[in-house]
C-alpha atoms as a PDB file:
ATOM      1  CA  UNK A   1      -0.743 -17.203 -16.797  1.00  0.00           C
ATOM      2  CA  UNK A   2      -1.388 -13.534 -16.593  1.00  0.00           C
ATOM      3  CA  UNK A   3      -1.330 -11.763 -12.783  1.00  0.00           C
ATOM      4  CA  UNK A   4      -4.530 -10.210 -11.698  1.00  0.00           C
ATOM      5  CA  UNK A   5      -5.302  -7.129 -10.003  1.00  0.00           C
ATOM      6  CA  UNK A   6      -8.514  -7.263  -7.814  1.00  0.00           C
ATOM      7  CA  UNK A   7     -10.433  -6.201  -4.994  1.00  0.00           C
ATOM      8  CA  UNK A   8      -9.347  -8.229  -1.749  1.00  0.00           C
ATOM      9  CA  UNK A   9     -11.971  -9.880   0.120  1.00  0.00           C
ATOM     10  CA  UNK A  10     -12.658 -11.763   2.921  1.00  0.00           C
ATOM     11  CA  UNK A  11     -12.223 -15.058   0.951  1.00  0.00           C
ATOM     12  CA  UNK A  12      -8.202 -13.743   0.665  1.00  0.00           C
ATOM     13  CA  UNK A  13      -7.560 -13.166   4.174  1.00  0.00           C
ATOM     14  CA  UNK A  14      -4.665 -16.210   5.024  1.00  0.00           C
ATOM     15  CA  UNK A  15      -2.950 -15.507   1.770  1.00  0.00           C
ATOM     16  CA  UNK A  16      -2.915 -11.789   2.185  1.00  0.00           C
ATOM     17  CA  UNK A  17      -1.640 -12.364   5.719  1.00  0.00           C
ATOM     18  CA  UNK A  18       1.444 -14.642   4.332  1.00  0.00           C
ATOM     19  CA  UNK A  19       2.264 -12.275   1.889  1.00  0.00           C
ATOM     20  CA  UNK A  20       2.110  -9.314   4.197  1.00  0.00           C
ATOM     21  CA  UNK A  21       4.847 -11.694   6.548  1.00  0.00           C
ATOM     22  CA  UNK A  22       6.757 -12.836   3.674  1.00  0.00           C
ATOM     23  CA  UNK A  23       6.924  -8.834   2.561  1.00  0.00           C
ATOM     24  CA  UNK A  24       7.986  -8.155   5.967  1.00  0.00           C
ATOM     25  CA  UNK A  25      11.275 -10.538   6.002  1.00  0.00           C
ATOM     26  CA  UNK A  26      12.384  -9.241   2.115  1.00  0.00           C
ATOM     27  CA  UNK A  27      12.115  -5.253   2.598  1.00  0.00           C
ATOM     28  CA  UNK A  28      13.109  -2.895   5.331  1.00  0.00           C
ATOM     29  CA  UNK A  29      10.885  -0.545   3.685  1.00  0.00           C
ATOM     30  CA  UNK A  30       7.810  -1.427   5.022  1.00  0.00           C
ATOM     31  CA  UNK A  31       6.567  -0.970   8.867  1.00  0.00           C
ATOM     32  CA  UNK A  32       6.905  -4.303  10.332  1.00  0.00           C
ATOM     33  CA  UNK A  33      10.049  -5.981  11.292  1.00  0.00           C
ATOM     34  CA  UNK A  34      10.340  -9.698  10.796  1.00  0.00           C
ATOM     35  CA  UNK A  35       8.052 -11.548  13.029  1.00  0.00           C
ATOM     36  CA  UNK A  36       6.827  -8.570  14.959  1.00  0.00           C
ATOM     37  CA  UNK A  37       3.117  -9.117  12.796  1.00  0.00           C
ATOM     38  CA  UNK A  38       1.219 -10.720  15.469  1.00  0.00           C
ATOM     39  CA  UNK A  39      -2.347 -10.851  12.959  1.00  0.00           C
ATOM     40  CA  UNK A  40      -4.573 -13.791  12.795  1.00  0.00           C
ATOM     41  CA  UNK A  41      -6.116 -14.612  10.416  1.00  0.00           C
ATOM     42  CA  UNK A  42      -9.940 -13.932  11.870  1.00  0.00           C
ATOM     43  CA  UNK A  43      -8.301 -10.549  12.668  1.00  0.00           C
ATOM     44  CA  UNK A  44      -7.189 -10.133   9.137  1.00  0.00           C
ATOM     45  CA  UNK A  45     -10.821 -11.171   8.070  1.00  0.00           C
ATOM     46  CA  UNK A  46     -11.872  -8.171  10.147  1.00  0.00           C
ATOM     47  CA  UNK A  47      -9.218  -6.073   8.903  1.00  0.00           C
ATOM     48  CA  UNK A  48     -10.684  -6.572   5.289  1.00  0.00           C
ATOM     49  CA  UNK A  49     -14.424  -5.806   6.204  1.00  0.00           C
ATOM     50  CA  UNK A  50     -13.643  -2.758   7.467  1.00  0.00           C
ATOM     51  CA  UNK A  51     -11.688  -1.424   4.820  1.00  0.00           C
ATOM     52  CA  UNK A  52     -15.219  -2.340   2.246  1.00  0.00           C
ATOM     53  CA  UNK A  53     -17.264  -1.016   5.111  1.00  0.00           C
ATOM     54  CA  UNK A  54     -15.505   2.764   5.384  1.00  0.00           C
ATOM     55  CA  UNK A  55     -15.174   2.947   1.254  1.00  0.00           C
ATOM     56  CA  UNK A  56     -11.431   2.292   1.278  1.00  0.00           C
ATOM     57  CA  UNK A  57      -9.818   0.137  -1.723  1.00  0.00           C
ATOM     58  CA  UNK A  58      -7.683  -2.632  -0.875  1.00  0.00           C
ATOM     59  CA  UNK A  59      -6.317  -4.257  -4.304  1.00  0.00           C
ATOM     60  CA  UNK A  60      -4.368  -7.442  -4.289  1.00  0.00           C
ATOM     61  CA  UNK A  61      -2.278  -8.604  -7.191  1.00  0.00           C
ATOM     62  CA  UNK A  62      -2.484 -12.200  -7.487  1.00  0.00           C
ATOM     63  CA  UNK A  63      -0.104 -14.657  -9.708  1.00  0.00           C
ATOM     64  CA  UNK A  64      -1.811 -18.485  -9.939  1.00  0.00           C
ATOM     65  CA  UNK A  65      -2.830 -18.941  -6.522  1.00  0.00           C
ATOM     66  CA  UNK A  66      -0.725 -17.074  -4.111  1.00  0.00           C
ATOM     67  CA  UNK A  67      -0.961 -13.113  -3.736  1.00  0.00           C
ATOM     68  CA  UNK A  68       2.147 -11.673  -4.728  1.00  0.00           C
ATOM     69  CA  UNK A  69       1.072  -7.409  -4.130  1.00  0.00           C
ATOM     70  CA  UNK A  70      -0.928  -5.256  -2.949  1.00  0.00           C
ATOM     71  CA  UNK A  71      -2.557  -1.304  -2.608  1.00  0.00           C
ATOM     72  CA  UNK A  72      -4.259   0.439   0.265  1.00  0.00           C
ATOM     73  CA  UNK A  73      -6.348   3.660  -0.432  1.00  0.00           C
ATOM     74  CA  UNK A  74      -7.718   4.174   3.080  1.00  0.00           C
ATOM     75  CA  UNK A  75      -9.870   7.258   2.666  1.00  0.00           C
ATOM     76  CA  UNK A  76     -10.345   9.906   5.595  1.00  0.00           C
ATOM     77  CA  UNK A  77     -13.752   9.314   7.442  1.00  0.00           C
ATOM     78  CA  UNK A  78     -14.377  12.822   8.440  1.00  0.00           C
ATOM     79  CA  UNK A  79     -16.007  15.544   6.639  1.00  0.00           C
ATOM     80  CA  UNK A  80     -13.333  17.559   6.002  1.00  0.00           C
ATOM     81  CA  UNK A  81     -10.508  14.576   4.955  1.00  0.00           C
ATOM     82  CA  UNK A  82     -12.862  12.142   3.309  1.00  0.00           C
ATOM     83  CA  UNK A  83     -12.072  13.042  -0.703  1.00  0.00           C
ATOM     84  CA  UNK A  84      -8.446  12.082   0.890  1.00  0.00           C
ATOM     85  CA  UNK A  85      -7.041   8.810   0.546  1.00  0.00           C
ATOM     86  CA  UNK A  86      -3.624   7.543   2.043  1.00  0.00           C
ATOM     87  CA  UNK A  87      -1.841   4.902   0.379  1.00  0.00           C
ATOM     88  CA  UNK A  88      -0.098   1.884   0.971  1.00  0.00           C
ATOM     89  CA  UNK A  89       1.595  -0.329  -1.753  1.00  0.00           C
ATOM     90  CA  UNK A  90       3.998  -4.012  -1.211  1.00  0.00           C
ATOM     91  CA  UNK A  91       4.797  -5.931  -3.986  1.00  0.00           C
ATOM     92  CA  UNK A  92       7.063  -8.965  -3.429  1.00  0.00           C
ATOM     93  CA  UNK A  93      10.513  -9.023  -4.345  1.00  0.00           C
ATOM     94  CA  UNK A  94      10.690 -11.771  -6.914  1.00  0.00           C
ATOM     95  CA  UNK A  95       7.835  -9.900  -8.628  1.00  0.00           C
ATOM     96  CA  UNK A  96       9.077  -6.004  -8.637  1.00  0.00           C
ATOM     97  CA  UNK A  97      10.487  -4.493 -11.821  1.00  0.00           C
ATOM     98  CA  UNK A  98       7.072  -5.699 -14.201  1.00  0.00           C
ATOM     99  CA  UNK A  99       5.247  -2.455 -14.235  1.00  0.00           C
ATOM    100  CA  UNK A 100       3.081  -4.416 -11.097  1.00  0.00           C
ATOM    101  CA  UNK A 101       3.123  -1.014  -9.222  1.00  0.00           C
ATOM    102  CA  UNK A 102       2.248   1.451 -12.004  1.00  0.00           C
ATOM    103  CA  UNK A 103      -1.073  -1.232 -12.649  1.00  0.00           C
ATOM    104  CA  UNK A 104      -2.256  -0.480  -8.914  1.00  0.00           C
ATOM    105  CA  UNK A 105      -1.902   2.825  -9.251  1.00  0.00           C
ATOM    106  CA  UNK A 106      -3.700   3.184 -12.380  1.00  0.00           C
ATOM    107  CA  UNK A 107      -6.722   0.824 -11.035  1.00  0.00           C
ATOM    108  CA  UNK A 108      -6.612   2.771  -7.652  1.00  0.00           C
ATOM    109  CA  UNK A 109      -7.474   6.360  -9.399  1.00  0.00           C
ATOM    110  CA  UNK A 110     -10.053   4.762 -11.301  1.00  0.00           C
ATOM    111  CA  UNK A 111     -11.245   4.026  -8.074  1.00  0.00           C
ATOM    112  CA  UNK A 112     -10.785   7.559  -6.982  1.00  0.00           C
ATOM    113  CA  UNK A 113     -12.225   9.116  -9.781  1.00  0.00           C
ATOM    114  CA  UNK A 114     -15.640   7.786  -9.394  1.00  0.00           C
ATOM    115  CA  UNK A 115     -15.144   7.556  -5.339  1.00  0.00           C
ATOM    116  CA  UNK A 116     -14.785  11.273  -5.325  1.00  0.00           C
ATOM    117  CA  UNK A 117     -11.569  11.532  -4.075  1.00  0.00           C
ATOM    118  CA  UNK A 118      -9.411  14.532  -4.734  1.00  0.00           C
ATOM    119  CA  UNK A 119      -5.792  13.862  -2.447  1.00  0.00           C
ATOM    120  CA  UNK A 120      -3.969  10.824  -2.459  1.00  0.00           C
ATOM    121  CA  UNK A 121      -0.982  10.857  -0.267  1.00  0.00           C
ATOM    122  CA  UNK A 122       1.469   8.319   0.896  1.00  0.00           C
ATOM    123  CA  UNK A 123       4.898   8.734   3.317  1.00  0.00           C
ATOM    124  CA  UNK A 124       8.030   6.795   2.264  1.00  0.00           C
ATOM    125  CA  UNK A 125      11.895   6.373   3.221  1.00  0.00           C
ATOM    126  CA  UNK A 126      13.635   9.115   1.762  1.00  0.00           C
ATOM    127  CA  UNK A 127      16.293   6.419   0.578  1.00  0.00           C
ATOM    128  CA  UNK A 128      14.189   3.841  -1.413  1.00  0.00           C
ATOM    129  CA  UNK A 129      14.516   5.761  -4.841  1.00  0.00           C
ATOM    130  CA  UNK A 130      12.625   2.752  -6.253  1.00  0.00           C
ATOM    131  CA  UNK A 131       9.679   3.450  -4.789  1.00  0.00           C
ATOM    132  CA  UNK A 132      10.179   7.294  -5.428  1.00  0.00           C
ATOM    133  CA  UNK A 133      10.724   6.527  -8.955  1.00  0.00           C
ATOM    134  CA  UNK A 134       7.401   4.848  -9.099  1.00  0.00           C
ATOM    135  CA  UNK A 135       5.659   7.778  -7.342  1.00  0.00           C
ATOM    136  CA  UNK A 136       6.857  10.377  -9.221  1.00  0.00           C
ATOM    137  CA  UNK A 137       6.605   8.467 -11.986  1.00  0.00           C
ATOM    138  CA  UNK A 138       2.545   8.322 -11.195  1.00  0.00           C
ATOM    139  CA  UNK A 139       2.828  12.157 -10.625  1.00  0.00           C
ATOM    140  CA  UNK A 140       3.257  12.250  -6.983  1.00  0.00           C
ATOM    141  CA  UNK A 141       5.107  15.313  -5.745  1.00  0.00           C
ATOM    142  CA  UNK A 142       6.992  15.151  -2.538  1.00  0.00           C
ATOM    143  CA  UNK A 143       5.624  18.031  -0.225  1.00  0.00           C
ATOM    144  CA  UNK A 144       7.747  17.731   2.579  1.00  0.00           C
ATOM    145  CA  UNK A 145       9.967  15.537   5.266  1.00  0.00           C
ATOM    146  CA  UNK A 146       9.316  13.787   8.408  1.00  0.00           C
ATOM    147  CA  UNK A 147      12.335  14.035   9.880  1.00  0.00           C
ATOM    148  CA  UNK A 148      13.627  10.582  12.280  1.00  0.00           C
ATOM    149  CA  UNK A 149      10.202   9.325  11.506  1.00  0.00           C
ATOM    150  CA  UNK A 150      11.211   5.645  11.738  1.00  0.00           C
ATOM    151  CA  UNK A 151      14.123   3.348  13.276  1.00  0.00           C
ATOM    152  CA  UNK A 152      15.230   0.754  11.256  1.00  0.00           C
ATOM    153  CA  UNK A 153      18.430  -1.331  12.052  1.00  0.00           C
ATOM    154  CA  UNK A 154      18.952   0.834  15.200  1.00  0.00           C
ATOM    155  CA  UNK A 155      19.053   4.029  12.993  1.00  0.00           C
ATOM    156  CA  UNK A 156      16.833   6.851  12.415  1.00  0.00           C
ATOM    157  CA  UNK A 157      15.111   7.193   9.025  1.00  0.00           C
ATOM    158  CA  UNK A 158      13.550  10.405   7.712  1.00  0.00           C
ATOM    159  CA  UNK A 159      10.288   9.899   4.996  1.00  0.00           C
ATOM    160  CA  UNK A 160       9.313  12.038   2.266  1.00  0.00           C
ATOM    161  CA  UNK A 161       5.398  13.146   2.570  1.00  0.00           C
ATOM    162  CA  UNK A 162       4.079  12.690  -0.627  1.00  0.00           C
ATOM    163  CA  UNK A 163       1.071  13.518  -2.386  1.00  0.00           C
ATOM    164  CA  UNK A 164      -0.927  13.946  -5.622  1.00  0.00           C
ATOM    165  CA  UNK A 165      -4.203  16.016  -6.734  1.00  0.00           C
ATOM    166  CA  UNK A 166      -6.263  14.583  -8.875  1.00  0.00           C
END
């Protein structure tokens, strides 16, 4: 069977959650640590809603019946940032390496395109050259460092600031 890439909805919100907690014990790349996501699932329901509600995308990727990936586009809610989107991509391990990533992005400028959004920008570790790759790849350019932005493993982490015009 073929993975899909959709819109998440309410309907997804327990299997999004699991797969956000199952991303958190695979990668160090993302935010949370192991465990430290204290969600529930109502909360996750509400977390959903108000992505739809402020015009955000949230894609999911999902493989049978389990979600296996997903992309945030949360766009700016102000005047002056809203044709701005910041981004936010997981895709489980077992599932990385099949061109997963380079689908989201695709569907999320489509998104952009008509949503009238002119900046996407994401930050990420200036060591996972993976996910750099990927970015540059989709024609991101890096536009700067955040310098001991993060702590993982008891030591500081600096992240690229990333961006693309479309």
């Amino acid at each position: 069977m073929r993975m899909i890439i959709r819109e998440c909805n309410n309907h997804d919100a327990e299997k999004f959650l699991q797969m956000l907690q199952q991303l958190d014990k695979e990668t160090k790349f993302m935010l949370f640590e192991p465990g430290e996501r204290k969600t529930t699932v109502e909360q996750m329901q509400k977390s959903i809603e108000s992505i739809v509600k402020s015009n955000s995308l949230q894609l999911v990727v999902e493989d049978k019946d389990k979600i296996v990936g997903f992309l945030l586009a949360r766009r700016g809610t102000l005047q002056r940032n809203k044709h701005c989107a910041y981004v936010v991509i997981g895709i489980l391990e077992k599932y990385r390496g099949r061109k997963i990533g380079q689908r989201l992005f695709m569907k999320m400028e489509e998104w952009a395109k008509i949503s009238d959004i002119h900046r996407l920008e994401l930050t990420v570790m200036t060591h996972n050259k993976a996910a750099i790759k990927l970015y540059e790849k989709m024609g991101f350019k890096k536009e700067g460092i955040k310098e001991k932005s993060l702590v993982v493993d008891g030591k500081f982490v600096d992240e690229f600031y990333m961006a693309k015009i479309i």
